[in-house]
PDB file of N, CA and C in Angstrom:
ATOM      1  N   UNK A   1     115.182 109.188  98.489  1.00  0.00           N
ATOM      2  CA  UNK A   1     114.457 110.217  99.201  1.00  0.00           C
ATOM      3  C   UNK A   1     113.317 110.712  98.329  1.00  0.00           C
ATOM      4  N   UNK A   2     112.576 110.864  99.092  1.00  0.00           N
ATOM      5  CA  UNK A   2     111.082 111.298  98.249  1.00  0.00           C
ATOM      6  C   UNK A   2     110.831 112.411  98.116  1.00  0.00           C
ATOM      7  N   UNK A   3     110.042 113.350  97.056  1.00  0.00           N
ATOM      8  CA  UNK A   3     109.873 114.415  96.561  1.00  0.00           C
ATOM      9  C   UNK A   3     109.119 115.138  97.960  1.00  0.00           C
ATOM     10  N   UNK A   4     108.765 116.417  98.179  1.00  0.00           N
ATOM     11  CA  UNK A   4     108.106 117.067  98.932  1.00  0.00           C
ATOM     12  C   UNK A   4     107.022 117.150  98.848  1.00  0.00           C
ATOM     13  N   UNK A   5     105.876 117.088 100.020  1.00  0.00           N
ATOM     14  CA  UNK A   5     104.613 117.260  99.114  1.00  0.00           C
ATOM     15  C   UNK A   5     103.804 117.284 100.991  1.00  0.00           C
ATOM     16  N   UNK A   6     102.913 117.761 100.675  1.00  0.00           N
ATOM     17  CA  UNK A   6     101.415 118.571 101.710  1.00  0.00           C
ATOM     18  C   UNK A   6     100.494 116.916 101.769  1.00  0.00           C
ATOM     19  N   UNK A   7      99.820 117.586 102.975  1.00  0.00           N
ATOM     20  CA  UNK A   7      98.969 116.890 103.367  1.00  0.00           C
ATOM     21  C   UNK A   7      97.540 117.674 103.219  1.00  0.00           C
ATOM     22  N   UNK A   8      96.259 117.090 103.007  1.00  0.00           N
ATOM     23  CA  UNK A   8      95.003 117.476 103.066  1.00  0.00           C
ATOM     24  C   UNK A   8      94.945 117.711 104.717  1.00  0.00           C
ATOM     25  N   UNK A   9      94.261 119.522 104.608  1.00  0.00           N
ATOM     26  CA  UNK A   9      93.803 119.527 105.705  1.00  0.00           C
ATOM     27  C   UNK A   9      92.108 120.328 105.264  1.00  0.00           C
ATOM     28  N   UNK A  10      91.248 119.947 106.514  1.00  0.00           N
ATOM     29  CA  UNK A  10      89.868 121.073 106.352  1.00  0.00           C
ATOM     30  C   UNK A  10      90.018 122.041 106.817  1.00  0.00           C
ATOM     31  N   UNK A  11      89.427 123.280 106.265  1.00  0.00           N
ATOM     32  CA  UNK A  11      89.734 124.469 106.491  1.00  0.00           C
ATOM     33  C   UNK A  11      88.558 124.693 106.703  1.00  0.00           C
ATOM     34  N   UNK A  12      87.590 125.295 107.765  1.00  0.00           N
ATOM     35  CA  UNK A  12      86.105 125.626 107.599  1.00  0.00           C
ATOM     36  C   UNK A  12      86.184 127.436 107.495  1.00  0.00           C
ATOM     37  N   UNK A  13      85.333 127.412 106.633  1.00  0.00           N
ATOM     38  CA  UNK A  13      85.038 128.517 105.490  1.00  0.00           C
ATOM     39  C   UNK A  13      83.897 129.067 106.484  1.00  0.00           C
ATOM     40  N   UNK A  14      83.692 130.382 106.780  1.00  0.00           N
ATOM     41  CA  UNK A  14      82.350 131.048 107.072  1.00  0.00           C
ATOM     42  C   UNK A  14      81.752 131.756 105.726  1.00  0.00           C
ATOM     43  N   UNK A  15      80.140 130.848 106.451  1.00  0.00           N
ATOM     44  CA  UNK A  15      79.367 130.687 105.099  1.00  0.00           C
ATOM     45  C   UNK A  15      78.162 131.632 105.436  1.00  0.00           C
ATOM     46  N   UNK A  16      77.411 133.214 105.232  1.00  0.00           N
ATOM     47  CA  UNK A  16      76.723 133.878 105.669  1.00  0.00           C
ATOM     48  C   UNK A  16      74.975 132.764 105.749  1.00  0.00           C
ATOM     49  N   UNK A  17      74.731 132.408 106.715  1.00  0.00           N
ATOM     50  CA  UNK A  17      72.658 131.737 106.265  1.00  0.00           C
ATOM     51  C   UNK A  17      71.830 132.781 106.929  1.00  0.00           C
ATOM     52  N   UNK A  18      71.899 133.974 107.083  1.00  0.00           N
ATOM     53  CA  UNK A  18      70.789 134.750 107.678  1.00  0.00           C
ATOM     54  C   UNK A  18      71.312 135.850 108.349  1.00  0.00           C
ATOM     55  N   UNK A  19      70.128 136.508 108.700  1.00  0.00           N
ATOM     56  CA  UNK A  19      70.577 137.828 109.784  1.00  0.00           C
ATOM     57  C   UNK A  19      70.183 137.245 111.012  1.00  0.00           C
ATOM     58  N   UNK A  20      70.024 137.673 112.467  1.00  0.00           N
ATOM     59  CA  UNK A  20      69.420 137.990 113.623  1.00  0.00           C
ATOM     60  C   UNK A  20      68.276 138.747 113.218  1.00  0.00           C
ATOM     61  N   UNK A  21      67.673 138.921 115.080  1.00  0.00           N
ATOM     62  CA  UNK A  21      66.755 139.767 115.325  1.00  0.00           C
ATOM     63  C   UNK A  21      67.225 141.146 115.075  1.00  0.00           C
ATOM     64  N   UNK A  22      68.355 141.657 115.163  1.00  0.00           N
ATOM     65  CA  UNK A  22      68.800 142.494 115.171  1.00  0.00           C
ATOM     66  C   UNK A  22      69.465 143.725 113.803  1.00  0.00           C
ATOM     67  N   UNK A  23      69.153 142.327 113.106  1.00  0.00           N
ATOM     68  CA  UNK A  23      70.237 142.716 111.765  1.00  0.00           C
ATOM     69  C   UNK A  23      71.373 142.135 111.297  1.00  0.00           C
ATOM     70  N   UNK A  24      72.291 141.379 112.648  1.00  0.00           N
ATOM     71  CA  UNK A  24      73.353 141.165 112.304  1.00  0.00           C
ATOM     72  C   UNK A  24      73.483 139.997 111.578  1.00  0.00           C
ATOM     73  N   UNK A  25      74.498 139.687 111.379  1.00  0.00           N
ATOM     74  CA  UNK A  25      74.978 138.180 110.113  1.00  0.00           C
ATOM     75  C   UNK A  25      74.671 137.088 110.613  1.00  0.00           C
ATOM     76  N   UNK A  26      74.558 136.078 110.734  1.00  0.00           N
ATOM     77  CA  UNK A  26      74.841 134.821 111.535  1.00  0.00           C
ATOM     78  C   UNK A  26      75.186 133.413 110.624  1.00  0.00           C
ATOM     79  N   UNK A  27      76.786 133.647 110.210  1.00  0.00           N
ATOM     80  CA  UNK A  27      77.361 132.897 110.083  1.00  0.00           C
ATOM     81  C   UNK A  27      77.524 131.392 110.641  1.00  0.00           C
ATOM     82  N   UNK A  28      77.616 130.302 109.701  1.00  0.00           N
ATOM     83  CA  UNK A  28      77.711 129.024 109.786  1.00  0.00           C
ATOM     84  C   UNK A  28      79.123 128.365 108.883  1.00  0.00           C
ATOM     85  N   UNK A  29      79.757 127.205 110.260  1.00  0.00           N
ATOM     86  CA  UNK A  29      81.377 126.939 109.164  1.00  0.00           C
ATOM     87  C   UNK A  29      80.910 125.957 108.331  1.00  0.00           C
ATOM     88  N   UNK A  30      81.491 126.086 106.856  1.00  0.00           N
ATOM     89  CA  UNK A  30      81.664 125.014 105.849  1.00  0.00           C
ATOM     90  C   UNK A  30      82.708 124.265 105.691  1.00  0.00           C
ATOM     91  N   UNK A  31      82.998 122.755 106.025  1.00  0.00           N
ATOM     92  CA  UNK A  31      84.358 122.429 105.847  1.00  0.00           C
ATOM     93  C   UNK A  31      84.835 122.289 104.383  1.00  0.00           C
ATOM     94  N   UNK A  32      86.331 122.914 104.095  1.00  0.00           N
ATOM     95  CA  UNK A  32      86.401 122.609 102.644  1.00  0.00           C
ATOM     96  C   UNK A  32      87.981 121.803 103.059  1.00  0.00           C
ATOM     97  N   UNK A  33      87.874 120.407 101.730  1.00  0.00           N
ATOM     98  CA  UNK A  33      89.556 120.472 102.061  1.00  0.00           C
ATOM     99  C   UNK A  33      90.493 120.374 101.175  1.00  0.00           C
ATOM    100  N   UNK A  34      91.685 120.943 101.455  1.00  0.00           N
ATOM    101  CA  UNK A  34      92.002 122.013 100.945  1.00  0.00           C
ATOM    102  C   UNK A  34      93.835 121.067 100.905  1.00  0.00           C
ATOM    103  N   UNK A  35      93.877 120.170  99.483  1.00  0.00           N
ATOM    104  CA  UNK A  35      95.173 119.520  99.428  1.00  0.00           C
ATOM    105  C   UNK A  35      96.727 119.878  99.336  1.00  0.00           C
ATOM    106  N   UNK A  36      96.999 119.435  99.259  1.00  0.00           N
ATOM    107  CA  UNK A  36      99.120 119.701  99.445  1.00  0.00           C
ATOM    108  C   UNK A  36      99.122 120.876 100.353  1.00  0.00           C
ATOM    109  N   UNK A  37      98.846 120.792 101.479  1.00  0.00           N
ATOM    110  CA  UNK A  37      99.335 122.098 102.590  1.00  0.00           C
ATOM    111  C   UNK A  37     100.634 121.325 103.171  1.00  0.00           C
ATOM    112  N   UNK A  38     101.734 122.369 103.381  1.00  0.00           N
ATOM    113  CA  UNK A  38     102.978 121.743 104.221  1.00  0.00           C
ATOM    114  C   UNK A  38     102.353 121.928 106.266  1.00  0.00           C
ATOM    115  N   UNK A  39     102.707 120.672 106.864  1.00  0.00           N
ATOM    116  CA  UNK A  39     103.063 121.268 108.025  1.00  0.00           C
ATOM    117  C   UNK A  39     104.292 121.239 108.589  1.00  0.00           C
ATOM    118  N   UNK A  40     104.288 122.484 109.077  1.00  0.00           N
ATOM    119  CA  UNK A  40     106.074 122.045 109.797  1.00  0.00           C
ATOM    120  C   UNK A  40     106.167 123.043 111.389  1.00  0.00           C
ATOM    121  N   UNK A  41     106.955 122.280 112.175  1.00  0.00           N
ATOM    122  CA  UNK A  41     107.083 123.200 113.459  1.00  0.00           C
ATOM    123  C   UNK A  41     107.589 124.596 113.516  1.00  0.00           C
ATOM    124  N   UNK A  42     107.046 125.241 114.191  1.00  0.00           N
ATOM    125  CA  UNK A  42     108.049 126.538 114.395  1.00  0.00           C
ATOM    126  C   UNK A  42     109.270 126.888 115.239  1.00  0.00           C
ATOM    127  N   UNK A  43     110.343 127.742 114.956  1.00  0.00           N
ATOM    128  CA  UNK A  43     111.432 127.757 115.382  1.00  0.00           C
ATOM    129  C   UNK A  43     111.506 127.742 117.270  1.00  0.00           C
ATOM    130  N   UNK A  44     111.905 127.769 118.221  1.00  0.00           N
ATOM    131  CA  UNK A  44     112.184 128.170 119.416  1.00  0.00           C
ATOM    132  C   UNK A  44     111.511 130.222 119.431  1.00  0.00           C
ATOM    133  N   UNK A  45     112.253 130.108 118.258  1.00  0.00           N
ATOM    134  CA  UNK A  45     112.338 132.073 118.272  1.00  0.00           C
ATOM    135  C   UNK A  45     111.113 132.571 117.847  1.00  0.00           C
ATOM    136  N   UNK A  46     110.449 131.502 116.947  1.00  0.00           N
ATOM    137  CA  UNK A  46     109.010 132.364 116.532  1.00  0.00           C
ATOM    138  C   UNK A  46     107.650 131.759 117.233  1.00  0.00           C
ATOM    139  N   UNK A  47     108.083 131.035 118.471  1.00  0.00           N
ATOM    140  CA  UNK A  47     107.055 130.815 119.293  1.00  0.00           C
ATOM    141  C   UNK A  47     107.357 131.857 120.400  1.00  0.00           C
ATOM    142  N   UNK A  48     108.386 131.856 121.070  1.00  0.00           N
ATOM    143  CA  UNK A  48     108.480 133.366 121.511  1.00  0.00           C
ATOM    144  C   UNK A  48     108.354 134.419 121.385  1.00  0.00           C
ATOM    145  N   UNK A  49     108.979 135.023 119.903  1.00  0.00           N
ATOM    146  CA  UNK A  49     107.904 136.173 119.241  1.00  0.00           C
ATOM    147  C   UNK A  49     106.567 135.747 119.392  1.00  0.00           C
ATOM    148  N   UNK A  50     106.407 135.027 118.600  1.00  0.00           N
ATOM    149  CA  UNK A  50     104.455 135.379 118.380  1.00  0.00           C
ATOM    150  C   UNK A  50     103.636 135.324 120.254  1.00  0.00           C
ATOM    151  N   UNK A  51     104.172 134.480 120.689  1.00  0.00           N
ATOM    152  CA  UNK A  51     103.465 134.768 122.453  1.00  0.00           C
ATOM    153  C   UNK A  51     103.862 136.269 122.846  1.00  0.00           C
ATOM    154  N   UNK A  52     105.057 136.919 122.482  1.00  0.00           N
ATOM    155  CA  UNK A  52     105.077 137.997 123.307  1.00  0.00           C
ATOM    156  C   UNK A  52     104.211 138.671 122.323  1.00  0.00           C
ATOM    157  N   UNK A  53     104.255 138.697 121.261  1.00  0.00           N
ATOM    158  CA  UNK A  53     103.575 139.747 120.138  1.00  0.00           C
ATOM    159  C   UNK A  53     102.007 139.600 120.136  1.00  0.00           C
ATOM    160  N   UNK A  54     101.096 138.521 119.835  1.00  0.00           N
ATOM    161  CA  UNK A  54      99.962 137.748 120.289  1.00  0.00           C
ATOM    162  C   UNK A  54      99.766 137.530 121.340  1.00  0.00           C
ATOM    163  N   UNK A  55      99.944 137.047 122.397  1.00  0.00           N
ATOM    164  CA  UNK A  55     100.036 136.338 123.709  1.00  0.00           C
ATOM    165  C   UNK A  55      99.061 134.869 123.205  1.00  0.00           C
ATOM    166  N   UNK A  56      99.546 134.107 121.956  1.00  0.00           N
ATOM    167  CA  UNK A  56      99.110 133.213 121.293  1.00  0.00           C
ATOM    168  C   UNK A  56     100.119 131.981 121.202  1.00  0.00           C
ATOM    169  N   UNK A  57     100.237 130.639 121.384  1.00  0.00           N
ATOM    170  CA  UNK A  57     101.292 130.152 121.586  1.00  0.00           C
ATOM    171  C   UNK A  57     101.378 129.291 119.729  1.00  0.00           C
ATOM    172  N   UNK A  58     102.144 129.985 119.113  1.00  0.00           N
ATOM    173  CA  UNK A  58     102.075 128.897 117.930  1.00  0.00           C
ATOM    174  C   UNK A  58     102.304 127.137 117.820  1.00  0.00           C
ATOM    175  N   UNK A  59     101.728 126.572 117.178  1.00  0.00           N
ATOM    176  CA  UNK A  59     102.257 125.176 117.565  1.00  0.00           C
ATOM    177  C   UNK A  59     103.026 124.773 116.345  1.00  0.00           C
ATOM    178  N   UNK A  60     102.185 124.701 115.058  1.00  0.00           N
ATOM    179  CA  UNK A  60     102.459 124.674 113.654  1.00  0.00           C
ATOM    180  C   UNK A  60     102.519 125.903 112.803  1.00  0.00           C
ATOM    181  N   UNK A  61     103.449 125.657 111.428  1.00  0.00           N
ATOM    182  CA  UNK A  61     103.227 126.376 110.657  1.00  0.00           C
ATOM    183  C   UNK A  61     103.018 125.837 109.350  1.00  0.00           C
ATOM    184  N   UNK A  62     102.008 126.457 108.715  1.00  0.00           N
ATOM    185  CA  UNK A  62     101.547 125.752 107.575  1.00  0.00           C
ATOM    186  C   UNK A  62     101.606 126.223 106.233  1.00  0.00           C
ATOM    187  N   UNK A  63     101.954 125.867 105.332  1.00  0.00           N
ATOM    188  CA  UNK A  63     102.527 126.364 103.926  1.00  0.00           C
ATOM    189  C   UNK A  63     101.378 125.657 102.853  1.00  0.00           C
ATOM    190  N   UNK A  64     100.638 127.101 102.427  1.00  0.00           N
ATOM    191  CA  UNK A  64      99.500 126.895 101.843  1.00  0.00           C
ATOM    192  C   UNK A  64      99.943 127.223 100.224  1.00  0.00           C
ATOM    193  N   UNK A  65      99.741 126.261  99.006  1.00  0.00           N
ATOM    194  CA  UNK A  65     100.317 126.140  97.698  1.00  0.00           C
ATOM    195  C   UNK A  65      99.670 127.326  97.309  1.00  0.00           C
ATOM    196  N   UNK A  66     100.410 127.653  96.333  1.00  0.00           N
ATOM    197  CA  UNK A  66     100.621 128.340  95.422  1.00  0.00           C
ATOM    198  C   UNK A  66      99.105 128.237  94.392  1.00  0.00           C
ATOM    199  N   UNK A  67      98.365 129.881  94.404  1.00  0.00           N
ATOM    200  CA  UNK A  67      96.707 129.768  94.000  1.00  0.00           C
ATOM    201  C   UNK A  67      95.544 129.529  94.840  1.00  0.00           C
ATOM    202  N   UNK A  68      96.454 129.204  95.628  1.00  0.00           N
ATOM    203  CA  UNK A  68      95.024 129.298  96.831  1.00  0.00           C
ATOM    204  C   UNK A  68      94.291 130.038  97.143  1.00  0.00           C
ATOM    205  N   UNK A  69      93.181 129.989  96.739  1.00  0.00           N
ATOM    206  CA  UNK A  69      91.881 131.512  96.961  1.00  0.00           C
ATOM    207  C   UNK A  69      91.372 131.599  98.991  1.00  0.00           C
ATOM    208  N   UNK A  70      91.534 130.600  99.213  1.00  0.00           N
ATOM    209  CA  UNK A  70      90.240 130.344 100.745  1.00  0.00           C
ATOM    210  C   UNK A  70      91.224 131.357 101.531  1.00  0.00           C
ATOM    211  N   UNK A  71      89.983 131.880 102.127  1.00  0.00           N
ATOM    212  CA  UNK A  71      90.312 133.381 103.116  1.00  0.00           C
ATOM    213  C   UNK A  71      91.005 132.106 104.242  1.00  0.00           C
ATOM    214  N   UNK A  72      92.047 132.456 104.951  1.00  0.00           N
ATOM    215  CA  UNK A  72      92.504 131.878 105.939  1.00  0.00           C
ATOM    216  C   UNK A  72      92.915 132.643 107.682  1.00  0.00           C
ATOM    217  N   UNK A  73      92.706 133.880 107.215  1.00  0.00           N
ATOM    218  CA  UNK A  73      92.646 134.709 108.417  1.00  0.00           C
ATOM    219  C   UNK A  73      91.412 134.108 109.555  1.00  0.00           C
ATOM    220  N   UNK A  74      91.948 133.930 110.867  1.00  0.00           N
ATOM    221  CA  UNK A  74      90.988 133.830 111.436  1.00  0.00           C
ATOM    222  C   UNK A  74      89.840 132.534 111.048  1.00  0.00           C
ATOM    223  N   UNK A  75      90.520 131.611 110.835  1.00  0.00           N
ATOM    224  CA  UNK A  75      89.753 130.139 110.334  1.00  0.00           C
ATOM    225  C   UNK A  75      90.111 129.028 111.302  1.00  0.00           C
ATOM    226  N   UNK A  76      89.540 128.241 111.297  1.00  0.00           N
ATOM    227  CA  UNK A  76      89.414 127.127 112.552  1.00  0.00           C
ATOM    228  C   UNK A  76      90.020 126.046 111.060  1.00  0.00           C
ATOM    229  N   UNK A  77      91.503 125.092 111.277  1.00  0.00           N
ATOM    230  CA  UNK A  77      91.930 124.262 110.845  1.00  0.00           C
ATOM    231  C   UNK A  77      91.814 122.738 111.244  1.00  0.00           C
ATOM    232  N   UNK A  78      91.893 122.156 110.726  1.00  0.00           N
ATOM    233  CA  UNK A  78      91.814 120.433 110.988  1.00  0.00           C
ATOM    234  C   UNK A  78      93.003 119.582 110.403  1.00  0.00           C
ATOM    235  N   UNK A  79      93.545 119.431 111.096  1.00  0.00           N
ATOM    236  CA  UNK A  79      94.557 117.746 110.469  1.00  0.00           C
ATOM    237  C   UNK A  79      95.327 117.494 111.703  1.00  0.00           C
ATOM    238  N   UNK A  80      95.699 115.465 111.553  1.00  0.00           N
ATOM    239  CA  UNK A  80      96.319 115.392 112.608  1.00  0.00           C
ATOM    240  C   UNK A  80      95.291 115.233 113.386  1.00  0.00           C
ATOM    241  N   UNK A  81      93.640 114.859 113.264  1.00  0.00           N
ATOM    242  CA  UNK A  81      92.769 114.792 114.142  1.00  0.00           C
ATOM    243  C   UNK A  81      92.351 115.959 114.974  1.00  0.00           C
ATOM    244  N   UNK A  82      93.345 117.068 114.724  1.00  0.00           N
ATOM    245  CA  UNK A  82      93.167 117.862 115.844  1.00  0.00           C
ATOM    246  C   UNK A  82      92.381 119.231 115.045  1.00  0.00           C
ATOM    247  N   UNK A  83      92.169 120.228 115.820  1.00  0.00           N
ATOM    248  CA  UNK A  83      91.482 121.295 115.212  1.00  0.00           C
ATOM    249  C   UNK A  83      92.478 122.720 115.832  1.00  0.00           C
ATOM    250  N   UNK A  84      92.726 123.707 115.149  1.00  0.00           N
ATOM    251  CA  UNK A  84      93.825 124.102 115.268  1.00  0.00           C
ATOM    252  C   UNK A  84      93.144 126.071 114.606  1.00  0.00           C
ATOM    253  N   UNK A  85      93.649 126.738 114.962  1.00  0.00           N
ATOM    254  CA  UNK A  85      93.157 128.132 114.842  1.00  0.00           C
ATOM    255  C   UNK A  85      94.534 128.988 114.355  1.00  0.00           C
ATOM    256  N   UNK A  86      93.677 130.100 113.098  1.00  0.00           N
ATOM    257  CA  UNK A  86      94.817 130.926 112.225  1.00  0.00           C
ATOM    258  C   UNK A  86      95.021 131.638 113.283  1.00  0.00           C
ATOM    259  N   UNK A  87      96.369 132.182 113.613  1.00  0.00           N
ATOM    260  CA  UNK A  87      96.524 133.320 114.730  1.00  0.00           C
ATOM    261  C   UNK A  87      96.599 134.788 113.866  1.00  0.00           C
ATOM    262  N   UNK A  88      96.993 134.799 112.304  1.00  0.00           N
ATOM    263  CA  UNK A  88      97.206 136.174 112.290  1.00  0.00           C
ATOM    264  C   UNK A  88      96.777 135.712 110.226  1.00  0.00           C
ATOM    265  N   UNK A  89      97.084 136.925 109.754  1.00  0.00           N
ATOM    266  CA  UNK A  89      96.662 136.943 108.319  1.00  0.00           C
ATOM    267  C   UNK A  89      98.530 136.068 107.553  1.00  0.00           C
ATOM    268  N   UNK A  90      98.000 135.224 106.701  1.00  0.00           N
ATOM    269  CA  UNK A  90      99.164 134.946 106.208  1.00  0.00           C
ATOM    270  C   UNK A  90     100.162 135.604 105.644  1.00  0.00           C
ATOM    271  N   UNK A  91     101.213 135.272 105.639  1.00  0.00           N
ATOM    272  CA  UNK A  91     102.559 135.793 104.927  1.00  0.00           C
ATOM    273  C   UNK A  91     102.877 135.412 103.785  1.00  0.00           C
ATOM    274  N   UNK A  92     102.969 136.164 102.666  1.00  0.00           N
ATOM    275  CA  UNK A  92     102.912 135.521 101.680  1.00  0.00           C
ATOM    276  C   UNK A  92     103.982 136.261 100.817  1.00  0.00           C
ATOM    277  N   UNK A  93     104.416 135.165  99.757  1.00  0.00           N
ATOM    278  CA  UNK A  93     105.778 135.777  98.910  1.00  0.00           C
ATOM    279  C   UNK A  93     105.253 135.810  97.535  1.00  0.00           C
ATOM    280  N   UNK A  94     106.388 136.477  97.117  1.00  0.00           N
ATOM    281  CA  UNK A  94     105.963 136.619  95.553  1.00  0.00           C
ATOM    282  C   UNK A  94     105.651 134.969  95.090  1.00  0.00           C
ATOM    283  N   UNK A  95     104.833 134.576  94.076  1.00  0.00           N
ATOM    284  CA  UNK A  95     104.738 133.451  93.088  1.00  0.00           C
ATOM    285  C   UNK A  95     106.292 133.024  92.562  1.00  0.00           C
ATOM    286  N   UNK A  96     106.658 133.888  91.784  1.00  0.00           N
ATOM    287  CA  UNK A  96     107.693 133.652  90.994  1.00  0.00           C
ATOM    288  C   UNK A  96     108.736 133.455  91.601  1.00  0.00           C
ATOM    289  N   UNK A  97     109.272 134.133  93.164  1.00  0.00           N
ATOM    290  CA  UNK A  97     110.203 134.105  93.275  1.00  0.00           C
ATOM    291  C   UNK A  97     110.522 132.702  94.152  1.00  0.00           C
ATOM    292  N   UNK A  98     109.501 132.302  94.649  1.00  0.00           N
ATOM    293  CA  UNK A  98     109.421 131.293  95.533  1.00  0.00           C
ATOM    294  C   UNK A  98     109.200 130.088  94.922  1.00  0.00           C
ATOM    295  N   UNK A  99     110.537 129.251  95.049  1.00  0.00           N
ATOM    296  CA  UNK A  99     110.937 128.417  94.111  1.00  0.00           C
ATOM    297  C   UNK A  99     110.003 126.531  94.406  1.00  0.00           C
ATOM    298  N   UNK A 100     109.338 126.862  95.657  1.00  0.00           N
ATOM    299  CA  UNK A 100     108.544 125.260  95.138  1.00  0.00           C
ATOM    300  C   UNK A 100     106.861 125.759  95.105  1.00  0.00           C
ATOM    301  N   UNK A 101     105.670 125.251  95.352  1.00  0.00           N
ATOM    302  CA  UNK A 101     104.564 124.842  95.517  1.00  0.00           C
ATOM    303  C   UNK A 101     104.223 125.431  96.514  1.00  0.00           C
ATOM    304  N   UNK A 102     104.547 126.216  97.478  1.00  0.00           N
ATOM    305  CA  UNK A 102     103.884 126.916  98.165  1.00  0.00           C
ATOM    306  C   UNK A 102     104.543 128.001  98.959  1.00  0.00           C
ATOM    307  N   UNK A 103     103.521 129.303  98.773  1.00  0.00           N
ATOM    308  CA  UNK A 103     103.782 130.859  98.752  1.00  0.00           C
ATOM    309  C   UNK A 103     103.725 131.502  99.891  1.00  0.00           C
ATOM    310  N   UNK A 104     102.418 130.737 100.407  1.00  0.00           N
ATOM    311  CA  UNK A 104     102.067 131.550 102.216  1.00  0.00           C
ATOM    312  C   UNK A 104     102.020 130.519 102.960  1.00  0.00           C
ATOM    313  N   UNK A 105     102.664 131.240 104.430  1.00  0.00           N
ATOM    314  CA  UNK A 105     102.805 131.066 105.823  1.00  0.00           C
ATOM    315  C   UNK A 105     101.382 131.031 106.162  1.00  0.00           C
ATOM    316  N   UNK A 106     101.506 130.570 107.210  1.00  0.00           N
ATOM    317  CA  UNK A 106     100.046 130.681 108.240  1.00  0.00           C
ATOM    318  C   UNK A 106     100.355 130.003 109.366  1.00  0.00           C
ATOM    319  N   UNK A 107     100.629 130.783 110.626  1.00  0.00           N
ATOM    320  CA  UNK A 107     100.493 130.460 112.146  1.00  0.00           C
ATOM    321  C   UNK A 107      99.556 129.555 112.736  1.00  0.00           C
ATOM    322  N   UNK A 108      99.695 128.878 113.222  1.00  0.00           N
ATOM    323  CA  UNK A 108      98.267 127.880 114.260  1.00  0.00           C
ATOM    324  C   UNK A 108      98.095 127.909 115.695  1.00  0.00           C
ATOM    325  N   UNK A 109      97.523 127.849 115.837  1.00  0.00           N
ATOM    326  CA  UNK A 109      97.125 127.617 117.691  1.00  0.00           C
ATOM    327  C   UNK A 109      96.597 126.509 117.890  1.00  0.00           C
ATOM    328  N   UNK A 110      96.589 125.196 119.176  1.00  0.00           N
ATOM    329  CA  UNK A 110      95.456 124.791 118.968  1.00  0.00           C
ATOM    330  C   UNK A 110      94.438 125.473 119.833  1.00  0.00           C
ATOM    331  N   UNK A 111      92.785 124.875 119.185  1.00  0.00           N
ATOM    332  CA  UNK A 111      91.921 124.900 119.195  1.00  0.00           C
ATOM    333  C   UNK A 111      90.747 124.328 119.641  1.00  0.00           C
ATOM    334  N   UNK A 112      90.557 124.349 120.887  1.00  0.00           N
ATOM    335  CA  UNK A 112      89.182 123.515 121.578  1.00  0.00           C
ATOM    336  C   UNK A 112      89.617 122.143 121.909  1.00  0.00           C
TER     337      UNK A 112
END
């Protein structure tokens, strides 16, 4: 049996290039990608929570290693060919206490 280990997925990053007429920001995505992420399904129970809680249907959940800086709230995901959306801010555990390679949760939707 083989050790555990993540797959590369792209994560596109909002990258500020300008204002509007108006003032406001106008953000452009950067893909970055972003290695050893776990994917794994979610339970029966936490696709039901999160639809009644969200009205968001989770598909995946993804386990992002341990040091990971990239903002993931609200980010448009990629792997699996498919493109896939953060539903909420990750969950994340202590470093130390969490005994392999990766610390935070992160919900998915798909996406387009």
């Amino acid at each position: 049996m083989g050790k555990i280990h993540g797959i590369p997925v792209i994560l596109y990053e909002k990258q500020k290039v300008g204002v509007d007429n108006f003032g406001m920001p106008i953000y452009e995505d950067t893909p970055v990608v972003v290695d050893n992420v776990l994917v794994g399904q979610p339970s029966a129970q936490e696709i039901t929570d999160t639809l009644n809680l969200t009205g968001k249907q989770v598909v995946y959940i993804l386990g992002i290693p341990k040091g990971d800086t990239h903002t993931w709230t609200d980010r448009k995901i990629e792997f699996f060919g498919e493109k896939f959306r953060a539903i909420a801010a990750p969950i994340q555990g202590v470093d130390d206490m969490v005994p392999l390679s990766w610390n935070q949760q992160i919900r998915v939707e798909r996406f387009g």
